[in-house]
C-alpha atoms as a PDB file:
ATOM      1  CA  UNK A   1     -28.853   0.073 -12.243  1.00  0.00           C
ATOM      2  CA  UNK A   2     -28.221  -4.042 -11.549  1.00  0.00           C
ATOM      3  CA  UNK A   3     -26.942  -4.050 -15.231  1.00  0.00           C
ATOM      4  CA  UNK A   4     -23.902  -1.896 -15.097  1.00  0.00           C
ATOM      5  CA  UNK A   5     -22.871  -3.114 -11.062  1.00  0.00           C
ATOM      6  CA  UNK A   6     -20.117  -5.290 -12.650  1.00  0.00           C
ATOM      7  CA  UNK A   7     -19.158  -2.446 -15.126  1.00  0.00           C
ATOM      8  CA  UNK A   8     -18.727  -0.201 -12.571  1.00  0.00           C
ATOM      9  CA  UNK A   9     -16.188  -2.672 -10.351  1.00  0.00           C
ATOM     10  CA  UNK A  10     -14.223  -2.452 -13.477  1.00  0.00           C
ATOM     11  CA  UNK A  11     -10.710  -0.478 -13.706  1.00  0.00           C
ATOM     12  CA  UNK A  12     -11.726   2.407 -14.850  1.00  0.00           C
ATOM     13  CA  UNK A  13      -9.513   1.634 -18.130  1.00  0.00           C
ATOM     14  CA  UNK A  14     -12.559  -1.228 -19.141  1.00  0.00           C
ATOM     15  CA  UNK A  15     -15.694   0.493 -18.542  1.00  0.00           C
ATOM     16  CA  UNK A  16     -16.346   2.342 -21.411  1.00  0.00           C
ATOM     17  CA  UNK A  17     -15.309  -0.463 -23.631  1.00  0.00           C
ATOM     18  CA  UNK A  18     -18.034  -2.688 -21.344  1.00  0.00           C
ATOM     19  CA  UNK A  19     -20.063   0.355 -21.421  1.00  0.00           C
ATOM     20  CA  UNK A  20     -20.131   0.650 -24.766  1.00  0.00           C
ATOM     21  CA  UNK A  21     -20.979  -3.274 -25.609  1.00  0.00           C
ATOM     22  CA  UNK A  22     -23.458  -3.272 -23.009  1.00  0.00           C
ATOM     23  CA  UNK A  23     -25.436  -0.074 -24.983  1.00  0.00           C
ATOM     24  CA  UNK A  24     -24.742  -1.952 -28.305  1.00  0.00           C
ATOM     25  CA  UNK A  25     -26.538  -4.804 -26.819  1.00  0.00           C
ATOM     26  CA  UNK A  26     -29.414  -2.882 -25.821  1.00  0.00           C
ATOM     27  CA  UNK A  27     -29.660  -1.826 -29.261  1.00  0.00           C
ATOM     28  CA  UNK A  28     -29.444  -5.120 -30.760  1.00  0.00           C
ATOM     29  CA  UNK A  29     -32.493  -6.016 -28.789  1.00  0.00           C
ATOM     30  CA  UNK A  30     -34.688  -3.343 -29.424  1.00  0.00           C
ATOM     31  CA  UNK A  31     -34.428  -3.484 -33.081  1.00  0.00           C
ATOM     32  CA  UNK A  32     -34.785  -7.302 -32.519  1.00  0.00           C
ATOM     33  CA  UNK A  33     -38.148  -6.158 -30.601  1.00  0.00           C
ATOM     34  CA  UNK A  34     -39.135  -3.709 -33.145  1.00  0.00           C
ATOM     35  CA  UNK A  35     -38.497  -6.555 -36.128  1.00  0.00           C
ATOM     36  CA  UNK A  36     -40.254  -9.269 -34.138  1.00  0.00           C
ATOM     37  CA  UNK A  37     -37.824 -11.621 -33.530  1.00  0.00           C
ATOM     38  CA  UNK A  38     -37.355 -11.342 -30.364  1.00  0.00           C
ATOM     39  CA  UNK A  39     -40.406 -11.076 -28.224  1.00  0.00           C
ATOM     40  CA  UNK A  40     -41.273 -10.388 -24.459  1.00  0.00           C
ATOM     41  CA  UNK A  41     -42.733 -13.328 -22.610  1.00  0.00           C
ATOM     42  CA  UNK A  42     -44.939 -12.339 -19.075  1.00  0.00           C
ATOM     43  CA  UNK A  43     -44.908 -14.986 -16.120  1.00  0.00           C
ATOM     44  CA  UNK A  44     -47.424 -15.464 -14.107  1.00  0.00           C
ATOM     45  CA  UNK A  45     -45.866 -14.193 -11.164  1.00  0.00           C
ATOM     46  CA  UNK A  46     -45.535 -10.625 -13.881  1.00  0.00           C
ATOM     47  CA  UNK A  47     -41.606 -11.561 -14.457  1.00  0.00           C
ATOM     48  CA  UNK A  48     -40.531 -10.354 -17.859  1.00  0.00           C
ATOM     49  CA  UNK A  49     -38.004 -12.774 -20.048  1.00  0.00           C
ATOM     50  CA  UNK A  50     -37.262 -12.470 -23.628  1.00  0.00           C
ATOM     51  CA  UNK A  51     -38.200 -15.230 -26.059  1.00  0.00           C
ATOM     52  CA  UNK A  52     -35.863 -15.729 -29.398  1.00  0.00           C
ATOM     53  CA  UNK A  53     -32.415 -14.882 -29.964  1.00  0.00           C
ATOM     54  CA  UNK A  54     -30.252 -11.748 -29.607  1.00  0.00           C
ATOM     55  CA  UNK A  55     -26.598 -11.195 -28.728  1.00  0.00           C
ATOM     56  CA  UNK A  56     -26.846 -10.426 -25.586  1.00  0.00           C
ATOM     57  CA  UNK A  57     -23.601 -10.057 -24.086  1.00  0.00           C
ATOM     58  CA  UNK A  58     -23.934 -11.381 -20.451  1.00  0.00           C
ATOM     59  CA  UNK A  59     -26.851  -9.156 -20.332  1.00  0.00           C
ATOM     60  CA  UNK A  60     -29.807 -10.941 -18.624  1.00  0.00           C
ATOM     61  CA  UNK A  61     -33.439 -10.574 -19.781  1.00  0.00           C
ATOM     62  CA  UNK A  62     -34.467  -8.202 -16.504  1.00  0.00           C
ATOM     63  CA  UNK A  63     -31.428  -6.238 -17.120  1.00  0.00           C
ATOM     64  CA  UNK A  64     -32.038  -5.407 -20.240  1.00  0.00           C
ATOM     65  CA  UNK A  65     -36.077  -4.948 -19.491  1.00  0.00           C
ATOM     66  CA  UNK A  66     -35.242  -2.102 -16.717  1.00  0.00           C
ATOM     67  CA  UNK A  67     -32.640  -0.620 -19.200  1.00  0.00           C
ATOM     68  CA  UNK A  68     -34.835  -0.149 -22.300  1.00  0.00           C
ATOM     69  CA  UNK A  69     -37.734   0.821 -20.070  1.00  0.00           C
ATOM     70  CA  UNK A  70     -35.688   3.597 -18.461  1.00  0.00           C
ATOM     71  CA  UNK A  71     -34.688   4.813 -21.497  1.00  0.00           C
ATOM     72  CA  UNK A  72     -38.382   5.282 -22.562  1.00  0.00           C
ATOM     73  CA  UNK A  73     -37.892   2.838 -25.441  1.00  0.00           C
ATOM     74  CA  UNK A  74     -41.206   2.690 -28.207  1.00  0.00           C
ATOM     75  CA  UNK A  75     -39.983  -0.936 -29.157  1.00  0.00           C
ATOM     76  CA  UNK A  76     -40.385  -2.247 -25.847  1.00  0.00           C
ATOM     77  CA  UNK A  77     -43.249  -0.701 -24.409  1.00  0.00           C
ATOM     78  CA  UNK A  78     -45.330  -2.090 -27.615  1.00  0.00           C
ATOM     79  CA  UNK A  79     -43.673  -5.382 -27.339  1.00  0.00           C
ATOM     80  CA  UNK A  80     -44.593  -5.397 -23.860  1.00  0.00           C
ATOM     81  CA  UNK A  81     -47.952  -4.162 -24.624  1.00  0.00           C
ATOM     82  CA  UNK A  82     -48.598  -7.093 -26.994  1.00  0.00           C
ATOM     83  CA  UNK A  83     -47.218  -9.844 -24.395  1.00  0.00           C
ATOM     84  CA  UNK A  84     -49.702  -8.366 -21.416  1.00  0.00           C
ATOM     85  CA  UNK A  85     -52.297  -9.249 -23.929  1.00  0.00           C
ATOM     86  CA  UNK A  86     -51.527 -12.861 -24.681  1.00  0.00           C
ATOM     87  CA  UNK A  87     -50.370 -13.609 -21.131  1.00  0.00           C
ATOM     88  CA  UNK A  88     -53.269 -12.018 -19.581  1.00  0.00           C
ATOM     89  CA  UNK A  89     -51.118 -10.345 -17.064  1.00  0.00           C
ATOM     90  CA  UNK A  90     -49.762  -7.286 -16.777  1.00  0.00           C
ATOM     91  CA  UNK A  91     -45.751  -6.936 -15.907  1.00  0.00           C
ATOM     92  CA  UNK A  92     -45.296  -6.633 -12.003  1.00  0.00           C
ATOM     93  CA  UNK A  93     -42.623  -4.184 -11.080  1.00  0.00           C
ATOM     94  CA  UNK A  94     -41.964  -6.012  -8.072  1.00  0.00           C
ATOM     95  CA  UNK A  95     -41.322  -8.929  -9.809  1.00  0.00           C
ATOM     96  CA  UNK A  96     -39.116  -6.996 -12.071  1.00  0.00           C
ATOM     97  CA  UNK A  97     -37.501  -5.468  -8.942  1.00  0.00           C
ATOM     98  CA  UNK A  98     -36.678  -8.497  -7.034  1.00  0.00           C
ATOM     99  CA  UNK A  99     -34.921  -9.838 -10.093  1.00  0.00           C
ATOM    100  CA  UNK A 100     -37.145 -12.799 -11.281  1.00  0.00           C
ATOM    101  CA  UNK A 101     -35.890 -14.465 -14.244  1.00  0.00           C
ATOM    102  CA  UNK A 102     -35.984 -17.031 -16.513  1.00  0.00           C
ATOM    103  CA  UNK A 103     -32.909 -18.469 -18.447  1.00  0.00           C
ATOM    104  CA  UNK A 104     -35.466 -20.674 -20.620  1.00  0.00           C
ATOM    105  CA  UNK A 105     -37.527 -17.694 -22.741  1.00  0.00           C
ATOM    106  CA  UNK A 106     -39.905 -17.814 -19.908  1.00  0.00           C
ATOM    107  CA  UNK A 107     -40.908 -21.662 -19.453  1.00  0.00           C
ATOM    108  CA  UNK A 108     -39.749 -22.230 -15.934  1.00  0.00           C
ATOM    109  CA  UNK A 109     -39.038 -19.024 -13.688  1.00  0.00           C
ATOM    110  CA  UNK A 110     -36.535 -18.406 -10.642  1.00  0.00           C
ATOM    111  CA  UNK A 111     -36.898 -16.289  -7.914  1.00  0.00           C
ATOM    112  CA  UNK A 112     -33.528 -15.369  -7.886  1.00  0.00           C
ATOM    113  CA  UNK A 113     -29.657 -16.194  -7.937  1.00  0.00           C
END
């Protein structure tokens, strides 16, 4: 996964400390999800970026969409659910894919970095 490349060019002495913040991360933002303080936003192009604020430790937005999705997580496929509705869009896995992102909560998108 694009999320743990730089983890894995650690030594292997850092990566399960960088392991281990990047799952605490993940966690901070799915009970963020599941609370509602952090919700998805949908592009039009069917990018995903998360609106509000979690610690997110270098993570970035489509990172931490493909993680929690992979991981079958309830919080974010509701979340995600809700935001299809009020964008009128559904999420675009290509989009997703090809690493679209926003670093605004999903005002102004990029196609890439």
């Amino acid at each position: 996964m694009v999320c743990d490349t730089r983890i894995r060019a650690l030594p292997a002495t850092l990566r399960p400390a960088a392991e281990q913040r990047l799952q605490e991360a993940l966690a901070r933002l799915e009970r963020a999800l599941a609370g509602g303080t952090v919700k998805p936003v949908i592009g039009s192009n069917g990018a995903v970026a998360f609106k509000g604020l979690w610690l997110r430790d270098g993570i970035s937005d489509v990172c931490a969409y493909r993680a929690l999705t992979a991981q079958g997580s309830a919080a974010m496929r509701a979340a995600i659910a809700r935001a299809e509705v009020n964008a009128g869009t559904k999420v675009n896995l290509q989009a997703v894919a090809s690493g679209v992102h926003s670093h605004d909560g999903g005002t102004t998108w990029h196609t890439g970095h």
